[in-house]
Protein backbone atom coordinates (compact mmCIF):
# COMPACT_ATOMS: atom_id res chain seq x y z
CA UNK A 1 140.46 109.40 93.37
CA UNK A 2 137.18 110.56 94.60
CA UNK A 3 135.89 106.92 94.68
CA UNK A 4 138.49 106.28 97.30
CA UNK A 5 138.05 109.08 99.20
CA UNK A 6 133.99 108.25 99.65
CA UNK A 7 135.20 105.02 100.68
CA UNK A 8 137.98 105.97 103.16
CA UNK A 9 135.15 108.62 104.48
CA UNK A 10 133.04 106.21 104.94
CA UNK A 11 135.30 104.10 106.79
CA UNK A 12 135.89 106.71 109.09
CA UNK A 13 132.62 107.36 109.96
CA UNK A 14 131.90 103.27 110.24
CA UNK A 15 134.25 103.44 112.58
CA UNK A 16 133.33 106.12 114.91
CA UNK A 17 129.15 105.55 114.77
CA UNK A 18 129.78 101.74 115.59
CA UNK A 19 132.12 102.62 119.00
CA UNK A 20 129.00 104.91 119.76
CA UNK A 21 126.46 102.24 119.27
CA UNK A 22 128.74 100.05 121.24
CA UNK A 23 128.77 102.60 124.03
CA UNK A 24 125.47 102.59 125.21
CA UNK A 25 124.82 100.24 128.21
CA UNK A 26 123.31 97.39 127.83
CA UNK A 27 119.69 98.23 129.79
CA UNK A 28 119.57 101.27 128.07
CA UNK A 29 120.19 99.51 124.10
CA UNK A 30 117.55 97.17 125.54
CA UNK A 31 115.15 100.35 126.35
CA UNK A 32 115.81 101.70 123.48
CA UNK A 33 114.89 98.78 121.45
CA UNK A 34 111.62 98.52 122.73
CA UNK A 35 110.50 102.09 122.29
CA UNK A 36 111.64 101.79 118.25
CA UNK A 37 109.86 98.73 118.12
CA UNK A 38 106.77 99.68 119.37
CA UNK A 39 106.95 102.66 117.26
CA UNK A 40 107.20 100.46 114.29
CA UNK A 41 104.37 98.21 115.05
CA UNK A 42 102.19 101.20 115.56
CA UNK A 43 102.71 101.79 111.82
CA UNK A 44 99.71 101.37 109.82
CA UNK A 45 102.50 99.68 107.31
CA UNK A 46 103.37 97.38 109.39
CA UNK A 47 100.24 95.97 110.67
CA UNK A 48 98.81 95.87 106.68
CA UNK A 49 101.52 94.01 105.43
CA UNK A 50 101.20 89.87 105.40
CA UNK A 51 104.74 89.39 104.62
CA UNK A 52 107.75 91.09 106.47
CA UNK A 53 111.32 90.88 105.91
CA UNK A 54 113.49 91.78 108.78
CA UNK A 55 117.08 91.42 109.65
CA UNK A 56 117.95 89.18 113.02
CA UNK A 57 119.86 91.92 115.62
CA UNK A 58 123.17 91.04 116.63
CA UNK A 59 125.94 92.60 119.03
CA UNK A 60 125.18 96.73 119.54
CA UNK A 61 122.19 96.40 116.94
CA UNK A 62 119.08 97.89 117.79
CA UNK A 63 117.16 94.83 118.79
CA UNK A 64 114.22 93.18 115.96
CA UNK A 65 113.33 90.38 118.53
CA UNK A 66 109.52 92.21 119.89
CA UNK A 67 108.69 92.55 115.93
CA UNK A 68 109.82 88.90 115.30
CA UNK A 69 107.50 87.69 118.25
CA UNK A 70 104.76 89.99 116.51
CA UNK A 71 105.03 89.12 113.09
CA UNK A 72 104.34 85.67 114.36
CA UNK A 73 101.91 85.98 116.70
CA UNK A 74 100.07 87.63 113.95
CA UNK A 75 100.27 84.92 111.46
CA UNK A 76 102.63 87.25 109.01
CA UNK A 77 105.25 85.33 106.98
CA UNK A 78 108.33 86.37 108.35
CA UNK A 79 111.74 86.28 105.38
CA UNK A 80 115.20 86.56 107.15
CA UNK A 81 118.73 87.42 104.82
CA UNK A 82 120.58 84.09 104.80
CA UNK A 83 124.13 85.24 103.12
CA UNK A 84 125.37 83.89 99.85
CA UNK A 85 129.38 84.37 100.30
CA UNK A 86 129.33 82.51 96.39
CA UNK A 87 127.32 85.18 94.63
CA UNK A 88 127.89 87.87 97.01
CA UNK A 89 124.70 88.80 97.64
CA UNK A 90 121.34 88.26 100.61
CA UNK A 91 118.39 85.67 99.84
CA UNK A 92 115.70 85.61 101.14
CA UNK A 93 114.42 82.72 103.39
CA UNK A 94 111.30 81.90 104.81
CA UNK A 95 111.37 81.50 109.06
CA UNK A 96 108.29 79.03 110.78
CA UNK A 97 110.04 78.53 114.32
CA UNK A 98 112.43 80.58 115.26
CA UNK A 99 113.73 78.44 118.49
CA UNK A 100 114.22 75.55 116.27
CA UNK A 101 115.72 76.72 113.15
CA UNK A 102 118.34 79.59 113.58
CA UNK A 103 121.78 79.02 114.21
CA UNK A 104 124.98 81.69 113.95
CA UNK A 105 125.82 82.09 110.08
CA UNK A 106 127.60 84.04 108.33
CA UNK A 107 129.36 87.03 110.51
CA UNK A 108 127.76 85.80 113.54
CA UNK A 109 124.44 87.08 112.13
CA UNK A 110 121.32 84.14 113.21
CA UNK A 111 120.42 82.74 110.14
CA UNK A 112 117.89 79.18 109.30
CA UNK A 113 120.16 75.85 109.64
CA UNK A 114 120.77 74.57 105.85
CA UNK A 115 117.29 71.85 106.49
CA UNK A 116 115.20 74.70 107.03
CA UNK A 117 116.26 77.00 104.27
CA UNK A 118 112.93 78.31 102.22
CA UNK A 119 114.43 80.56 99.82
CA UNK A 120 111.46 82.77 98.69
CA UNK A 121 111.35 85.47 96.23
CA UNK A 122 111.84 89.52 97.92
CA UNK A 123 108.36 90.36 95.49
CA UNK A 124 106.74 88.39 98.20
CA UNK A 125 107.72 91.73 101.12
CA UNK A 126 105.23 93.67 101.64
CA UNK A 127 107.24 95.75 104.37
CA UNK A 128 111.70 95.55 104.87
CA UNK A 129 113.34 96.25 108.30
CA UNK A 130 117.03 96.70 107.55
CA UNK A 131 119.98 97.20 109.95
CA UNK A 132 122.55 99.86 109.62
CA UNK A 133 125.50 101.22 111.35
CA UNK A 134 124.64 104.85 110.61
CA UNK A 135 122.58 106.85 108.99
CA UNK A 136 121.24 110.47 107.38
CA UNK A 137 118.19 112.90 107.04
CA UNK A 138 118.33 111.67 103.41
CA UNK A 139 117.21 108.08 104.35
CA UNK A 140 120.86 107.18 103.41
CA UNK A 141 122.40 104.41 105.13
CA UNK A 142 126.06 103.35 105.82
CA UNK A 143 126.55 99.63 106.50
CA UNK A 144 129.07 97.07 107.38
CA UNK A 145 130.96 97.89 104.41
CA UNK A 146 130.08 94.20 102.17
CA UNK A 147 127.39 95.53 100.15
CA UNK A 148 125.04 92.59 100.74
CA UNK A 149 122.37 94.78 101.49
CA UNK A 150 123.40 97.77 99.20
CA UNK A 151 122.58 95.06 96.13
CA UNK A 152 119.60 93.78 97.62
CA UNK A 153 117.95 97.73 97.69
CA UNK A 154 119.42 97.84 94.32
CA UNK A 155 117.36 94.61 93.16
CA UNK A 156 113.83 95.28 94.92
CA UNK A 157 111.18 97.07 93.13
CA UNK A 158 109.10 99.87 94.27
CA UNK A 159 105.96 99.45 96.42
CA UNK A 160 106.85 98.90 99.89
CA UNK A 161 108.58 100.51 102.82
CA UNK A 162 112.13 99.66 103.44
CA UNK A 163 112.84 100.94 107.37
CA UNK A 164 115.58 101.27 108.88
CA UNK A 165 116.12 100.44 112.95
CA UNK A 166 119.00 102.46 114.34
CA UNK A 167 119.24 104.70 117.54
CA UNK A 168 119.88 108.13 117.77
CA UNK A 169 123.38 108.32 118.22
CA UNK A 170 124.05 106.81 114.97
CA UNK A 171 122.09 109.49 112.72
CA UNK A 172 124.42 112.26 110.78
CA UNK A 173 123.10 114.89 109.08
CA UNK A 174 124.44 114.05 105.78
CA UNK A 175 126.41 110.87 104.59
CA UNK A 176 129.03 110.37 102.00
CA UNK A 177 126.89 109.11 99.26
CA UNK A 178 128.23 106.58 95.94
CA UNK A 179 126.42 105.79 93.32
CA UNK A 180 125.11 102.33 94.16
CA UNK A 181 123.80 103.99 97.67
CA UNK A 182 119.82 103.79 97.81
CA UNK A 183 118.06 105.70 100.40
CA UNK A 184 115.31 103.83 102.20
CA UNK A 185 111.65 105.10 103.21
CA UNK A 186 111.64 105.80 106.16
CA UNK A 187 114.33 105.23 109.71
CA UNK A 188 112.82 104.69 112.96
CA UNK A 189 114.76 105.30 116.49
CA UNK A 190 113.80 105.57 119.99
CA UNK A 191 112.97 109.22 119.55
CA UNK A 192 111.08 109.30 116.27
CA UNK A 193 109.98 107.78 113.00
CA UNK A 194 111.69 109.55 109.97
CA UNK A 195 109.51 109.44 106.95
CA UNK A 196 111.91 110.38 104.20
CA UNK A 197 109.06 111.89 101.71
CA UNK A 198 106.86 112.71 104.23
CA UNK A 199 106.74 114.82 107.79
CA UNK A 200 109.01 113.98 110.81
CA UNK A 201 106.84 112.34 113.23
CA UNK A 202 108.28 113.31 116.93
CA UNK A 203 107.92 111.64 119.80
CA UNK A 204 104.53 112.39 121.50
């Protein structure tokens, strides 16, 4: 079935991009971090937007912890993905002190404690960081294999940039694609920011 064979593709690949991400050193992920971050809050997009919604790194992720410390040293509301194992799906809640309220969640992945759950509506985003364990020159992006973040694309409507953080090392040049895959905006690494229907900015 060519369903299966997507998915068994896709597993593959999963495979191979995350023992690659997990490969780099630790001082040199860390590097690394910083340089995409900074290139992200040099974005005009980024700096306009009141309300961001990024994802809190874990493990071999590319890091988010500079934007957090941005977003709220700049007064932006900041949502984080809390996991809903019921419904299957990512809410949205809203983070005041970082220090205070996250705890491991779901996977491992820092979410609010239950007390300090705001669950606010994704219309509120004016600009989406999202992780990914690989991705394309398509803006395509191959996750963790749940779909929690597959269905939250799916639900958001138009009008804001959804970015993805990844390194180098995990871009392809073409993904195996399924139906309920939605290509993001743009993907920023350590080397340049990818607008997917615009120009390639390289590093300067």
């Amino acid at each position: 079935m060519p369903g299966q064979d997507i998915s068994a593709d896709k597993a593959r690949l999963r495979t191979a991009l995350l023992k690659a991400r997990d490969s780099l050193p630790p001082d040199e992920r860390a590097a690394k971090s910083r340089v995409l971050q900074e290139r992200v809050l040099a974005l005009p997009q980024f700096s306009r937007a009141s309300c961001v919604c990024l994802y809190l790194s874990v493990r071999s992720e590319a890091g988010t912890d500079l934007l957090l410390r941005a977003a709220l040293a700049e007064g932006k509301r900041i949502l984080v993905p809390v996991v809903d194992r019921a419904a299957a799906r990512l809410r949205l809640s809203e983070l005041h002190e970082p220090q205070r309220e996250l705890a491991p969640g779901a996977y491992g992945v820092p979410e609010p404690l239950p007390r300090y759950r705001r669950y606010r509506s994704a219309s509120l985003v004016e600009f989406m960081i999202l992780p990914c364990v690989g991705f394309d020159e398509q803006g395509y992006r191959l996750g963790y294999g749940r779909g929690y973040y597959d269905r939250l694309l799916a639900s958001l409507e138009p009008g804001f940039p959804r970015v993805l953080l990844a390194f180098e090392i995990q871009g392809v040049q073409r993904l195996p694609v399924e139906a309920h895959d939605v290509p993001v905006d743009m993907v920023v690494t350590e080397e340049r920011v990818r607008r997917i229907r615009g120009e390639t900015t390289e590093p300067s």
